[in-house]
Protein backbone atom coordinates (compact mmCIF):
# COMPACT_ATOMS: atom_id res chain seq x y z
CA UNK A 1 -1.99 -11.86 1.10
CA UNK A 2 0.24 -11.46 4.45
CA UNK A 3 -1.17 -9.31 6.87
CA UNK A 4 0.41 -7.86 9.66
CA UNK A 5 -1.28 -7.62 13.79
CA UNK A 6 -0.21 -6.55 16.88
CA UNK A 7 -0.93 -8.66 19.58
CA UNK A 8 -0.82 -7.30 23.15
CA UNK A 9 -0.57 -10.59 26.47
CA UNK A 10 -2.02 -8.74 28.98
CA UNK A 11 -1.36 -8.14 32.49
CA UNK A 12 -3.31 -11.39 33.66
CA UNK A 13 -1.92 -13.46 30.98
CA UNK A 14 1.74 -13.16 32.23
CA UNK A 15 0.73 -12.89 35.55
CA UNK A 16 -0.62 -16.17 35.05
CA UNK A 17 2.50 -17.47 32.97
CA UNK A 18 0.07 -18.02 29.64
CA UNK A 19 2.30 -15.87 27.21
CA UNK A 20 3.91 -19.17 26.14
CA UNK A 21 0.53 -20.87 25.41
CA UNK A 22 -0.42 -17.51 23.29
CA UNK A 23 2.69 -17.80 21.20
CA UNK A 24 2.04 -21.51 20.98
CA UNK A 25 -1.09 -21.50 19.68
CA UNK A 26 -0.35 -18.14 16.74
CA UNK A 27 2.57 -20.67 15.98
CA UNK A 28 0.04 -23.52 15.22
CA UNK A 29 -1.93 -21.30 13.09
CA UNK A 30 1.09 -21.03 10.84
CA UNK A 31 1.57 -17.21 11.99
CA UNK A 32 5.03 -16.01 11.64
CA UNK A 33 6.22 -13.73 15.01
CA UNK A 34 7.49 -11.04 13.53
CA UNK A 35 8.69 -8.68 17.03
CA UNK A 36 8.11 -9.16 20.53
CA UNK A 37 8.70 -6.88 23.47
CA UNK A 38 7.62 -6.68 27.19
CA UNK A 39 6.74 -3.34 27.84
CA UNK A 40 4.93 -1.41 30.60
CA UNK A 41 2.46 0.67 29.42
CA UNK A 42 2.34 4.13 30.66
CA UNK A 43 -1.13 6.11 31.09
CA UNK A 44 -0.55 8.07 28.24
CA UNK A 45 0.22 4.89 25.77
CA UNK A 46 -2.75 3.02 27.38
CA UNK A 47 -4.95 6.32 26.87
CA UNK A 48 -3.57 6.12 23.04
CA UNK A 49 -4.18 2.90 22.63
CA UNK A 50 -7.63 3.07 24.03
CA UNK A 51 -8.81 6.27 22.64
CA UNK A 52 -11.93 4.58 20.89
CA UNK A 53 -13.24 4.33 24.45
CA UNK A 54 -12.58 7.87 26.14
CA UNK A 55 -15.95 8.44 27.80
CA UNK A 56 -17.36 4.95 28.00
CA UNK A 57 -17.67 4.20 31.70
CA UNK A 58 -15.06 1.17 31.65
CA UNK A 59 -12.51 3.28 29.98
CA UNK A 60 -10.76 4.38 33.36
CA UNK A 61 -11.00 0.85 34.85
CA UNK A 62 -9.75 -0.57 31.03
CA UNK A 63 -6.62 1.90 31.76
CA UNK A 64 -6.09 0.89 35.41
CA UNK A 65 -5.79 -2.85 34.67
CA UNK A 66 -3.67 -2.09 31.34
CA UNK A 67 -1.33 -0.31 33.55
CA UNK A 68 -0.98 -2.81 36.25
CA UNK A 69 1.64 -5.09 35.17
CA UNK A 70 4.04 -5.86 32.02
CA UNK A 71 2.48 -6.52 28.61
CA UNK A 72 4.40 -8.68 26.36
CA UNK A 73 3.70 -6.78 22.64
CA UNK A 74 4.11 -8.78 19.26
CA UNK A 75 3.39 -8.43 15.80
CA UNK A 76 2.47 -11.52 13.86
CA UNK A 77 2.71 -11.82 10.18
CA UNK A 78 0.99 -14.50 7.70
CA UNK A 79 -1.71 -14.85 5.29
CA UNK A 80 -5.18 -13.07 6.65
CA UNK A 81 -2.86 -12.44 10.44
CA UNK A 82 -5.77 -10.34 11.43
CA UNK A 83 -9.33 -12.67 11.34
CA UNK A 84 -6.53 -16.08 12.10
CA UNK A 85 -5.52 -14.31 15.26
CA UNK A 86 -8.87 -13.03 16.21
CA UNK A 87 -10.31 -16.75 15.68
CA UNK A 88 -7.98 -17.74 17.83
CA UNK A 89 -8.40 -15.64 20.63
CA UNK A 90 -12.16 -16.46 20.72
CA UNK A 91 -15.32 -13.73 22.02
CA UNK A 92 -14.02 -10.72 23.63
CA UNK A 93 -16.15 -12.53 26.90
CA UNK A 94 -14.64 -15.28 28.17
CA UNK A 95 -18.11 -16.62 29.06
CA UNK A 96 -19.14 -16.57 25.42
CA UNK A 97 -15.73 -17.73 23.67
CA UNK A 98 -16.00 -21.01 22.53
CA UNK A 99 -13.55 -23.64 23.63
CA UNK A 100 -10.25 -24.25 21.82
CA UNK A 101 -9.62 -20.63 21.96
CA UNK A 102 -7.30 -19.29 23.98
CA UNK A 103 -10.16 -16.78 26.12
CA UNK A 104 -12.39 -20.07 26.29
CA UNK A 105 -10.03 -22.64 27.37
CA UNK A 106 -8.14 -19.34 30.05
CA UNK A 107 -10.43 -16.73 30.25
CA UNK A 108 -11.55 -15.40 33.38
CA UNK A 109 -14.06 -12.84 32.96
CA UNK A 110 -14.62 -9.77 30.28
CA UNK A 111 -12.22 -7.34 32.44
CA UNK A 112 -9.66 -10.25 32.36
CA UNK A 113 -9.60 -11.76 28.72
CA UNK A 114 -5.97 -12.39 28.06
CA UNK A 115 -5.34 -10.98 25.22
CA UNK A 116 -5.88 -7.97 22.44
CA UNK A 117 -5.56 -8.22 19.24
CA UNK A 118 -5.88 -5.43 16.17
CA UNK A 119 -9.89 -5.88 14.87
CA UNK A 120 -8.64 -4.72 11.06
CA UNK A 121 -5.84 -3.91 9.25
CA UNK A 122 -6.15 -0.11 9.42
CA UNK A 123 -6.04 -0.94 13.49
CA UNK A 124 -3.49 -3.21 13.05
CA UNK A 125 -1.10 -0.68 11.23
CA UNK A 126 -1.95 2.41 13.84
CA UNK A 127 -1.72 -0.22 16.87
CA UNK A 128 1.67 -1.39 15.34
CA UNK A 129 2.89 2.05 14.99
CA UNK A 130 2.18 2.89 18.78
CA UNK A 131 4.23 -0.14 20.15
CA UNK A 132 7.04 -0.87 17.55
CA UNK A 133 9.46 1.20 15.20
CA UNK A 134 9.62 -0.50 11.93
CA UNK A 135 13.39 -1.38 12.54
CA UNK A 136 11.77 -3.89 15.28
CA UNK A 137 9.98 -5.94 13.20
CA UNK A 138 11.53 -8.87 11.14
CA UNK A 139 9.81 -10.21 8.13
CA UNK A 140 10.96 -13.79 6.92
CA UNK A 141 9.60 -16.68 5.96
CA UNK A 142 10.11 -20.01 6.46
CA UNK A 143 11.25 -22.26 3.72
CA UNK A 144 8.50 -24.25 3.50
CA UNK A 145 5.77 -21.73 3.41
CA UNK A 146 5.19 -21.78 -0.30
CA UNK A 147 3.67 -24.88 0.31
CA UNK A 148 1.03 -24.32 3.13
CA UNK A 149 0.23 -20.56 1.94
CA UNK A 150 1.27 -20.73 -1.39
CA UNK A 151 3.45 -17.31 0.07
């Protein structure tokens, strides 16, 4: 079944010029990009977008660094998107993502982990909603999908 995620490069990711090695590797996977945007997230997105943490004492620093610098946003699309893209990513901690993925082969520390990516589809459709209007995102397929996904 194709699933759609949003996938957020975070401040130290293009700071560090790895957006190109995130879209490289969700390519590999077979993932289809579906919309991409650089964006800079205002408080009150960032405060949206982290509402699950409101009160936990890393929320304000979690908004802070959110807020620093551009984001590049993206929604991928392909069979099981969400647990393909979270596999690739690796442990939300750096120290404890295993190599191959991208937070274990770039990963600095917790605070600075790259990448975020939708944890289910329910969060994947709300997250979606917050950074892209449904004319923004393109679904195709490639012609010779039927024969890797069976799509």
């Amino acid at each position: 079944m194709t699933e759609r995620t949003l996938v957020l490069a975070k401040p130290d990711a293009v700071a560090r010029g790895l957006t190109g090695e995130v879209i490289g590797r969700l390519e590999a996977m077979g993932l289809r990009l579906a919309a991409l945007k650089m964006i800079w997230i205002d408080e009150e997105l960032a405060t949206r977008h982290y509402s699950a943490h409101v009160g936990k004492p890393f929320f304000n620093g979690l908004i802070q660094y959110i807020t620093s610098l551009p984001v590049v946003a993206m929604v991928w699309e392909g069979p099981s998107a969400v647990s393909v893209v979270r596999k690739t990513m690796g442990a939300t901690n750096p120290a404890e993502a295993l190599p191959g993925t991208i937070r274990g082969d770039f990963g600095l520390d917790i605070s600075n982990n790259l990448v975020h990516s939708s944890d289910s589809l329910e969060s994947a459709r709300k997250e979606i909603d917050l950074f892209f209007k449904e004319e923004e995102i393109f679904s195709w397929k490639r012609p010779h999908e039927i024969y890797i996904t069976g799509e």
